[in-house]
Protein backbone atom coordinates (compact mmCIF):
# COMPACT_ATOMS: atom_id res chain seq x y z
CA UNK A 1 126.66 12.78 142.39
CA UNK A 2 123.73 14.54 142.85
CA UNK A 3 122.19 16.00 138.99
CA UNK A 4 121.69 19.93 139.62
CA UNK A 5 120.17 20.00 136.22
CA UNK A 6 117.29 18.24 137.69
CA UNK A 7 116.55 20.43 140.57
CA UNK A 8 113.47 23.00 140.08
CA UNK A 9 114.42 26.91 139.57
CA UNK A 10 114.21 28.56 142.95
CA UNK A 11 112.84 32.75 142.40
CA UNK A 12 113.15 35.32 144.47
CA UNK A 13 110.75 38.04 143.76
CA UNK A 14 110.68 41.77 144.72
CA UNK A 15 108.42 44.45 144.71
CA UNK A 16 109.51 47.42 144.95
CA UNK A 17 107.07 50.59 145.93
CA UNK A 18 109.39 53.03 145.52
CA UNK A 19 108.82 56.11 142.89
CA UNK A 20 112.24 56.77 142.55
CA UNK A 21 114.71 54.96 139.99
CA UNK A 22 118.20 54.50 142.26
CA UNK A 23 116.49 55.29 145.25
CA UNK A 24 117.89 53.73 148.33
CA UNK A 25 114.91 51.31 148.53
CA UNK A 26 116.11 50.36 144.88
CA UNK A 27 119.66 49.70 145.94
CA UNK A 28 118.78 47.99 149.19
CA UNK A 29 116.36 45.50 147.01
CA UNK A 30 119.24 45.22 144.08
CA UNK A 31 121.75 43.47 147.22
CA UNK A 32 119.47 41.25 148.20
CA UNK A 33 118.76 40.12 145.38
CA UNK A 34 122.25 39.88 144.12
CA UNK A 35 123.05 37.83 147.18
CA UNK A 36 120.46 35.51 146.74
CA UNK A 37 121.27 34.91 143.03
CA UNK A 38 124.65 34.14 144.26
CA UNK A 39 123.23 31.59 145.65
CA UNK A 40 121.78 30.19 142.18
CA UNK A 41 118.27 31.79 142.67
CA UNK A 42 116.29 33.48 139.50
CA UNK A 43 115.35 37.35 140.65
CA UNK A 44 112.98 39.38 139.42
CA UNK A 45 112.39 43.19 140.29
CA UNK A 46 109.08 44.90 139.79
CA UNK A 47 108.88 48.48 140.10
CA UNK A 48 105.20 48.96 141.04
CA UNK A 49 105.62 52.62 139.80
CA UNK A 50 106.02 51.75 136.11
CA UNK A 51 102.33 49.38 136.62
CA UNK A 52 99.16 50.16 135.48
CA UNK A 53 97.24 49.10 138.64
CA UNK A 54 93.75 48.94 139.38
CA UNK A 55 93.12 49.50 143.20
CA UNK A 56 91.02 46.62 144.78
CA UNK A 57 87.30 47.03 144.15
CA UNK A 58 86.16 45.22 147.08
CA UNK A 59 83.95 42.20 144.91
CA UNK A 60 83.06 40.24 147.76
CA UNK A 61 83.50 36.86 146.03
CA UNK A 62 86.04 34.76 145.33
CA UNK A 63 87.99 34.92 141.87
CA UNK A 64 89.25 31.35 142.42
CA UNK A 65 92.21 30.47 141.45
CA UNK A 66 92.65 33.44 138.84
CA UNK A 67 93.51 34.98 142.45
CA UNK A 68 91.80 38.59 141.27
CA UNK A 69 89.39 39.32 138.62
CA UNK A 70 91.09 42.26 136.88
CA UNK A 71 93.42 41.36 134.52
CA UNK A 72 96.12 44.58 134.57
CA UNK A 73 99.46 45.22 134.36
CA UNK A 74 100.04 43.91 138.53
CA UNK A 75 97.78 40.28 137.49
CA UNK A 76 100.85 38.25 135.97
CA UNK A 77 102.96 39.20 139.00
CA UNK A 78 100.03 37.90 141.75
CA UNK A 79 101.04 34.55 140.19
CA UNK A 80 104.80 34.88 140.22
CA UNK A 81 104.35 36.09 144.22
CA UNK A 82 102.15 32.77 144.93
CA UNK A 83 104.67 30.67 143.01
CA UNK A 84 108.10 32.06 144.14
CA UNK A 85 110.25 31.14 146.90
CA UNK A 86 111.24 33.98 148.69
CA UNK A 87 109.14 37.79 148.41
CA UNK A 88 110.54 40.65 148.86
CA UNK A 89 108.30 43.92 149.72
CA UNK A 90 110.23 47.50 149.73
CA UNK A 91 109.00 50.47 150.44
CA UNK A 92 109.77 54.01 150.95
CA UNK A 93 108.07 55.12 154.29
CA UNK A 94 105.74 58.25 153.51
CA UNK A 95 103.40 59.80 156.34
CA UNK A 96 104.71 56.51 158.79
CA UNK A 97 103.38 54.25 155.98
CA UNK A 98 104.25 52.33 152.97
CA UNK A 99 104.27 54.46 149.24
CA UNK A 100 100.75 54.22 147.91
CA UNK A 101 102.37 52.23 144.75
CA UNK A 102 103.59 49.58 148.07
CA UNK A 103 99.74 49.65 149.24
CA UNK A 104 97.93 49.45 146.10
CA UNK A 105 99.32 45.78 145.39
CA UNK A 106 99.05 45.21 149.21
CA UNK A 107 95.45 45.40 148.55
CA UNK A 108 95.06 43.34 145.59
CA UNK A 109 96.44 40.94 147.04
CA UNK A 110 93.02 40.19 149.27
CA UNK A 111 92.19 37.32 147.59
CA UNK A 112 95.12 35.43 148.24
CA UNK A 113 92.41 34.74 151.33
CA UNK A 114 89.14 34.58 149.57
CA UNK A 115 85.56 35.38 151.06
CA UNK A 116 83.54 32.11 150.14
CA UNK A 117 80.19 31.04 150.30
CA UNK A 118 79.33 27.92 151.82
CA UNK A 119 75.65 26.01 151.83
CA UNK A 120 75.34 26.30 155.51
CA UNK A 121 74.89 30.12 154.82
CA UNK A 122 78.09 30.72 156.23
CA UNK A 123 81.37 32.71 154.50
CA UNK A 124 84.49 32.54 155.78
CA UNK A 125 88.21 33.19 154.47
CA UNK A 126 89.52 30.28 152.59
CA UNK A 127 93.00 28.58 152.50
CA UNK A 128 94.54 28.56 149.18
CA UNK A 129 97.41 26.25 150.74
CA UNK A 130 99.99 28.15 148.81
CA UNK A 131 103.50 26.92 148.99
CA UNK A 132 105.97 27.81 151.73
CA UNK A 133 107.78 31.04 151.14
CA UNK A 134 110.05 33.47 153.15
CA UNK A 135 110.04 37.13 153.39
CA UNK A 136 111.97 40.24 153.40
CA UNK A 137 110.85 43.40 154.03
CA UNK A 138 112.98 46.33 153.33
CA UNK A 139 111.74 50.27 154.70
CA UNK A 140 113.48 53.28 153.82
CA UNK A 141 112.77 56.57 155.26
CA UNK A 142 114.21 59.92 157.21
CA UNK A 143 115.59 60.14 160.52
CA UNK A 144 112.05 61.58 162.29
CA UNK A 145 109.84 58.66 160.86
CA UNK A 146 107.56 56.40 162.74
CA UNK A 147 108.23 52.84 160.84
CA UNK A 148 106.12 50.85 163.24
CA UNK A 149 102.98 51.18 160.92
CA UNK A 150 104.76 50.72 158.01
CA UNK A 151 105.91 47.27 159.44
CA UNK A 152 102.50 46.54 160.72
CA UNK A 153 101.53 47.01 157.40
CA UNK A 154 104.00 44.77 155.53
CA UNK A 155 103.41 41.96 158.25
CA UNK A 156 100.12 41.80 157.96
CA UNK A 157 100.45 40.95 154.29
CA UNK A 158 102.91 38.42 155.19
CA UNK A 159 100.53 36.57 157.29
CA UNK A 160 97.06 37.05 155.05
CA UNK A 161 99.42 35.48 151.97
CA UNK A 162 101.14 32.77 153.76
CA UNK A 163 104.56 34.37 153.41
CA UNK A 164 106.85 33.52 156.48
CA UNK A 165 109.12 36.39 157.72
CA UNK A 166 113.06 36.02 157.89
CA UNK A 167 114.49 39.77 157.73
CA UNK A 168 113.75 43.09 157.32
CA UNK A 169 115.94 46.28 156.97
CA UNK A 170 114.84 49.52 158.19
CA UNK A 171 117.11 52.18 156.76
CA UNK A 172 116.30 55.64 158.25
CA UNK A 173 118.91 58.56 157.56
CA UNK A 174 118.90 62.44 157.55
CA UNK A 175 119.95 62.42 153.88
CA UNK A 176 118.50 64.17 150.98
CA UNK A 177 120.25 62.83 147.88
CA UNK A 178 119.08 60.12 145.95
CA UNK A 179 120.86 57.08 146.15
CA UNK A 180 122.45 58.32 149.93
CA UNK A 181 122.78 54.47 150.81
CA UNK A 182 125.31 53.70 148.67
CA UNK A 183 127.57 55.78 150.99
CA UNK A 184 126.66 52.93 153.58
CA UNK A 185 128.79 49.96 152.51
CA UNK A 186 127.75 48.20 155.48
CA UNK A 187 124.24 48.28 155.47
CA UNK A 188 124.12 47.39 151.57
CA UNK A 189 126.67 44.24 152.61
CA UNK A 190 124.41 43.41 155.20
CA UNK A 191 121.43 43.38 152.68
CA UNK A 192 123.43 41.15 149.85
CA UNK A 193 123.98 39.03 152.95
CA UNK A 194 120.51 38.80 154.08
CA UNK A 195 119.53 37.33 150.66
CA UNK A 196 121.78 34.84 150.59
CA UNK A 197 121.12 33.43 154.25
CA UNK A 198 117.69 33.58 152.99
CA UNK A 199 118.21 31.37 150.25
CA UNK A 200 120.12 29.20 151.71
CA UNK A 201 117.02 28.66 154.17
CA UNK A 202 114.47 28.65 151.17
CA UNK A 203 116.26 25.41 149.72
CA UNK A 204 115.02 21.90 151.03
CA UNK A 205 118.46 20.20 152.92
């Protein structure tokens, strides 16, 4: 019989850009990952909001593996997304975009492909071979919303930090209370659902 004591911790990791405590994009990110802690998975749910973060400063070299230079209240977390198993990025869609709390850490994360130097003169963007890990990406916004560049936006950080898409859940509604979601049993089934199909997938067979 196999020793489940011996297997390493599998994380899920969220972060979540939305302003709001018990928001919808805060209840759609709780189900996931609830589901995926059903699963045995170790969660962890960062509210970007309550973070000191410096926006990226553009250094044009590489921090190595520190990942970014600045040491704020995002730093730890760079580490945790690099080292997790599955990421979760959710975001309230403002002006057909992610929350600027959602894009600030979008940014930092630019060194997760750092510019380097090499001696033939040239610089390219270097592979940190990071390990294998899915993504989620959850949008929440009203009825009239464009989403399209909010996705673009989330997919494109998938892809620069090596994360592989598996879901996403756009949640767009005419509501004005906070929380309106949780009057949509469905959807927030379908979410719990999603993150434990997801970590199911994230574990080796």
């Amino acid at each position: 019989m196999r020793n489940m004591k011996s297997l390493p911790t599998k994380t899920i990791l969220a972060f979540n850009g939305s302003p709001v405590k018990e928001s919808s994009t805060d209840l759609i990110t709780r189900e996931i990952l609830s589901g995926a802690a059903e699963e045995g998975f170790e969660s962890e749910h960062i509210h970007l909001n309550d973070l000191d973060i410096l926006p990226c400063q553009s250094c044009g070299e590489s921090p190595g593996g520190k990942l970014c230079f600045f040491e704020d209240d995002l730093f730890p977390h760079l580490h945790k997304f690099a080292d997790c198993d599955i990421a979760v990025v959710s975001s309230p869609v403002y002006f057909d975009t992610v929350s600027a709390q959602t894009k600030l850490m979008v940014d930092r994360c630019n060194c997760f492909k750092p510019l380097t130097g090499y001696e033939t003169g040239d610089f390219r963007f270097a592979d940190l071979n990071l390990k294998p890990r899915l993504g989620i990406i959850v949008l929440v916004g009203g009825e009239r919303e464009k989403f399209e560049h909010a996705l673009a936006v989330v997919k494109g950080f998938f892809i620069w930090t090596g994360v592989r898409l598996f879901d996403q859940i756009i949640y767009a509604h005419g509501e004005y209370t906070k929380g309106a979601v949780k009057d949509n049993q469905e959807l927030l089934q379908k979410a719990r659902e999603i993150g434990r199909k997801a970590a199911r997938s994230a574990i080796p067979k």
